[in-house]
N, C-alpha and C. Protein backbone atom coordinates (compact mmCIF):
# COMPACT_ATOMS: atom_id res chain seq x y z
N UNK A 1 -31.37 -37.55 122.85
CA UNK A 1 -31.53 -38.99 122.83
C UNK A 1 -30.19 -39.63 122.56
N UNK A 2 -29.98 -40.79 123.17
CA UNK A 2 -28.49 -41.71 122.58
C UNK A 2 -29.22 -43.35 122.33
N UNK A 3 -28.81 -43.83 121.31
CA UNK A 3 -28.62 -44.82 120.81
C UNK A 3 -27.41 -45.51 120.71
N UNK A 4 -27.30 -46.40 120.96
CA UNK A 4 -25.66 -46.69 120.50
C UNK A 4 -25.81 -48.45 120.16
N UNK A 5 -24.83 -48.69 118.94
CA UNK A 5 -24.30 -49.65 118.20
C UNK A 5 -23.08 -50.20 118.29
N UNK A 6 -22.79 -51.42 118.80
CA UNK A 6 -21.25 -52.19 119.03
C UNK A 6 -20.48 -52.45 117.69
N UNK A 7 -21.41 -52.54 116.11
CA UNK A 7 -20.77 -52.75 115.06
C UNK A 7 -19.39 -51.79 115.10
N UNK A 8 -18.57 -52.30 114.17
CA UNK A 8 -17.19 -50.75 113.89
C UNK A 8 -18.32 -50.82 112.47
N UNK A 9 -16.88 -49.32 112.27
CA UNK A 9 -17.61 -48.89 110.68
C UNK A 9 -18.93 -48.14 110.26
N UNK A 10 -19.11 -47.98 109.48
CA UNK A 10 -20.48 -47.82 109.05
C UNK A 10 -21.65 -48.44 109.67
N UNK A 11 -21.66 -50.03 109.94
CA UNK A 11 -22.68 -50.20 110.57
C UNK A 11 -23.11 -50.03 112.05
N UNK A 12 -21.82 -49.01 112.91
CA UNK A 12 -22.15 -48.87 113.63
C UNK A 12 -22.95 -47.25 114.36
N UNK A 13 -22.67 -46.68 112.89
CA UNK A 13 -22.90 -44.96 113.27
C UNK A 13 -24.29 -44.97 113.17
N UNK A 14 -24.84 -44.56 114.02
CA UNK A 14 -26.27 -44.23 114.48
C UNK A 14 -26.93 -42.82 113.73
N UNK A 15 -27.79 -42.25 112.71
CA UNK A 15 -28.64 -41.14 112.82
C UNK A 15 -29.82 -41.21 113.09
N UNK A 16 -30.51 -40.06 113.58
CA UNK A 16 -32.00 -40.04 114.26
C UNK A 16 -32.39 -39.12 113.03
N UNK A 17 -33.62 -39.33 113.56
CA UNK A 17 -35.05 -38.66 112.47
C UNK A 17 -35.92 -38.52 113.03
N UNK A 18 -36.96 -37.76 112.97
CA UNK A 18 -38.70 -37.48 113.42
C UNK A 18 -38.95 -39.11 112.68
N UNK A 19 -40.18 -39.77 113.40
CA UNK A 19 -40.96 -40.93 112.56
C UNK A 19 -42.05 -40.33 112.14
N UNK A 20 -43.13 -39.82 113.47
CA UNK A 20 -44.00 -39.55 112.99
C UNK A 20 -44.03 -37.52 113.65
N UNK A 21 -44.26 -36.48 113.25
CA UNK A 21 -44.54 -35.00 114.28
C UNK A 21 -45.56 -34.52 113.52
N UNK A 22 -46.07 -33.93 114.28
CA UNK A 22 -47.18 -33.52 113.50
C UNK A 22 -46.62 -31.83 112.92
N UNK A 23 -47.72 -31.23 112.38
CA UNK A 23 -47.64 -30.03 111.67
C UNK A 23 -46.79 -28.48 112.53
N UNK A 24 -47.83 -28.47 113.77
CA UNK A 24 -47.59 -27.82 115.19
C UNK A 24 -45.94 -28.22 115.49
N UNK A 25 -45.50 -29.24 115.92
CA UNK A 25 -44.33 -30.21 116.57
C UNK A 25 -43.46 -29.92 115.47
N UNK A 26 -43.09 -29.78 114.11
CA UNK A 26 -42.44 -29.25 113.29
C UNK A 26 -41.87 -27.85 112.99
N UNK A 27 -42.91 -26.78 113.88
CA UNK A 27 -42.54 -25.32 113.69
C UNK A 27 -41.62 -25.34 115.09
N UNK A 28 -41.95 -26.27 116.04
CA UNK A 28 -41.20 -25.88 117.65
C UNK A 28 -39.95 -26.63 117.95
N UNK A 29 -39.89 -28.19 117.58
CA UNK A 29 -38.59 -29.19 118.13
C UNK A 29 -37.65 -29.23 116.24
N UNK A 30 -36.23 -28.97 116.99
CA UNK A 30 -35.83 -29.87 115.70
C UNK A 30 -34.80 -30.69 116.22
N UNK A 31 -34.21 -31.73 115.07
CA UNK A 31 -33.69 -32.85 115.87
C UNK A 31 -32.48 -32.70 114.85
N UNK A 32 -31.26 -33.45 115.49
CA UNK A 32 -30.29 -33.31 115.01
C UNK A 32 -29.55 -34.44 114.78
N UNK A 33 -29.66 -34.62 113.45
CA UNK A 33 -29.84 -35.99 113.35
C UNK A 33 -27.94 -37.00 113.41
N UNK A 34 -27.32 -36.32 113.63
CA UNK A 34 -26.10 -37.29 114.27
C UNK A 34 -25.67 -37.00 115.52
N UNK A 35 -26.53 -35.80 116.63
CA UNK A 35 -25.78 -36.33 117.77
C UNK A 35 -27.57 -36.64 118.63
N UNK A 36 -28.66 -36.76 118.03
CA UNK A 36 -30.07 -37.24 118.80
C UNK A 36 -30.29 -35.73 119.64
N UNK A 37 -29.74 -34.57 119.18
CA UNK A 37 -30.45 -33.84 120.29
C UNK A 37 -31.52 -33.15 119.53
N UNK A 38 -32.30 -32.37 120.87
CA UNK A 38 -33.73 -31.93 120.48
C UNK A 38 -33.75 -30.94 120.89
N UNK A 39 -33.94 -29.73 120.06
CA UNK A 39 -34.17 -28.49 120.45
C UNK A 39 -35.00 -27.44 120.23
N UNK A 40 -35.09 -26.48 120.85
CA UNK A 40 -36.61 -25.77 120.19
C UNK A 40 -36.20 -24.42 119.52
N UNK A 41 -37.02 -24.38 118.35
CA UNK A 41 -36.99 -23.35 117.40
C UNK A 41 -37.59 -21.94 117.40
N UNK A 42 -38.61 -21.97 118.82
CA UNK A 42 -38.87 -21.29 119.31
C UNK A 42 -39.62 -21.59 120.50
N UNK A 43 -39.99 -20.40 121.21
CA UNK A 43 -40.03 -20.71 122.92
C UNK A 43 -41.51 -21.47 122.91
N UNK A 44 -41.71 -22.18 124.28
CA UNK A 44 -43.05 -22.61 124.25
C UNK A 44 -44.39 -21.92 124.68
N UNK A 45 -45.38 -22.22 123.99
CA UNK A 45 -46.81 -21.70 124.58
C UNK A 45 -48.18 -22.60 124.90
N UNK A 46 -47.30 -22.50 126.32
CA UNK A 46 -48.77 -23.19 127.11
C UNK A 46 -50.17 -23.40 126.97
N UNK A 47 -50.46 -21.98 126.34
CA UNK A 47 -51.56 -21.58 125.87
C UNK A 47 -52.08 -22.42 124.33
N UNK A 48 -51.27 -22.58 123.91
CA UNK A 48 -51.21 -23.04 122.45
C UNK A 48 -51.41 -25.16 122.71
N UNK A 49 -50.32 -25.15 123.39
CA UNK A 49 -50.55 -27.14 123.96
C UNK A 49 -49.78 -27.24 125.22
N UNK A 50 -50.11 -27.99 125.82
CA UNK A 50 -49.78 -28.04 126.76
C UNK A 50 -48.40 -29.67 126.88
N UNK A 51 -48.41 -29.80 125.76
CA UNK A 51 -48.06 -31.49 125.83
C UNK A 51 -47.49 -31.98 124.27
N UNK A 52 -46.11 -32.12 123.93
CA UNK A 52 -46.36 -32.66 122.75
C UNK A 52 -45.72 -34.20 123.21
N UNK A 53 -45.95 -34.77 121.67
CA UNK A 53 -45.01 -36.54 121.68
C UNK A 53 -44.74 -36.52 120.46
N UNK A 54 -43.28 -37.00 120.41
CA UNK A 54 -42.18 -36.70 119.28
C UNK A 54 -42.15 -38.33 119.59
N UNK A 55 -42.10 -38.91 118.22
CA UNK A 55 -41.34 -40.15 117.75
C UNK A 55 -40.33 -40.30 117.12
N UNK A 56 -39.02 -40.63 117.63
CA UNK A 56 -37.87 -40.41 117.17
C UNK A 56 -37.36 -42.35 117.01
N UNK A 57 -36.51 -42.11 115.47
CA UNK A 57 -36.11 -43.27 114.88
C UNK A 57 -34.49 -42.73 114.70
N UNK A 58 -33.79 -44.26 115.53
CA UNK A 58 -32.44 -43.89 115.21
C UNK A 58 -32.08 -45.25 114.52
N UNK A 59 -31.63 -45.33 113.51
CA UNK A 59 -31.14 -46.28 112.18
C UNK A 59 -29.96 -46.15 112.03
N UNK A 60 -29.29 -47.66 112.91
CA UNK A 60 -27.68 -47.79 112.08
C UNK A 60 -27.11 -47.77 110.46
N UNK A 61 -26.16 -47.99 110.16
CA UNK A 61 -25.36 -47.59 109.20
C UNK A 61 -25.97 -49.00 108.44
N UNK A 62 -26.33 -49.98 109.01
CA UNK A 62 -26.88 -51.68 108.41
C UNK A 62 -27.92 -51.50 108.10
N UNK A 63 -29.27 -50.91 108.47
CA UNK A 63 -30.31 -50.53 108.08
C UNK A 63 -31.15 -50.90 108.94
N UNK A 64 -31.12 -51.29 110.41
CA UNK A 64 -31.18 -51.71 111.26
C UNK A 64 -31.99 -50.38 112.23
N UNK A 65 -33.00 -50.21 112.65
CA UNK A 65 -33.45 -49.25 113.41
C UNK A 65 -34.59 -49.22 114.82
N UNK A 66 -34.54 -48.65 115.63
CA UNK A 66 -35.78 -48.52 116.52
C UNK A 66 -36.16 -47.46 117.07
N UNK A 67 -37.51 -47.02 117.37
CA UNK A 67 -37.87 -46.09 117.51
C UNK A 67 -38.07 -45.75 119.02
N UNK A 68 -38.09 -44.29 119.01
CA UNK A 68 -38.90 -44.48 120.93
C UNK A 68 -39.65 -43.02 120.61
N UNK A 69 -40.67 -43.11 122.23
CA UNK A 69 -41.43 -41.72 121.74
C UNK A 69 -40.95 -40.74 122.49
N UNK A 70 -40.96 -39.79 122.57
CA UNK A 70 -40.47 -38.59 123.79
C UNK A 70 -41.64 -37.94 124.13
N UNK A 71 -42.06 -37.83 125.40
CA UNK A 71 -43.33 -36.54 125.40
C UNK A 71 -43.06 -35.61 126.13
């Protein structure tokens, strides 16, 4: 994911976070929270879901934030 902020300084550096993942979505994606990437912790099983949706919150350095979902 990229977010990006025109502030300089502090209020312009962007980190991401999970908002909402569930229990499942916690053992498989992790997120990295200063460059937005998403990666998996282990491989996927079809069998297991077929589909997740990750809500990811990226919050400037001002306190300033918005979310989006990924599925």
């Amino acid at each position: 994911l990229t977010a990006t902020d025109t502030d300089e300084g502090m209020n312009g550096q962007v980190m991401y976070s999970f908002q909402t993942l569930s229990t499942k979505a916690s053992q498989i994606y992790k997120l990295d929270s200063d460059t937005g990437a998403i990666t998996l912790l282990q491989s996927l099983d079809f069998e297991e879901g077929d589909s997740y949706e990750l809500e990811v919150k990226a919050k400037d350095g001002g306190g300033l934030f918005d979310t989006a979902k990924v599925s």
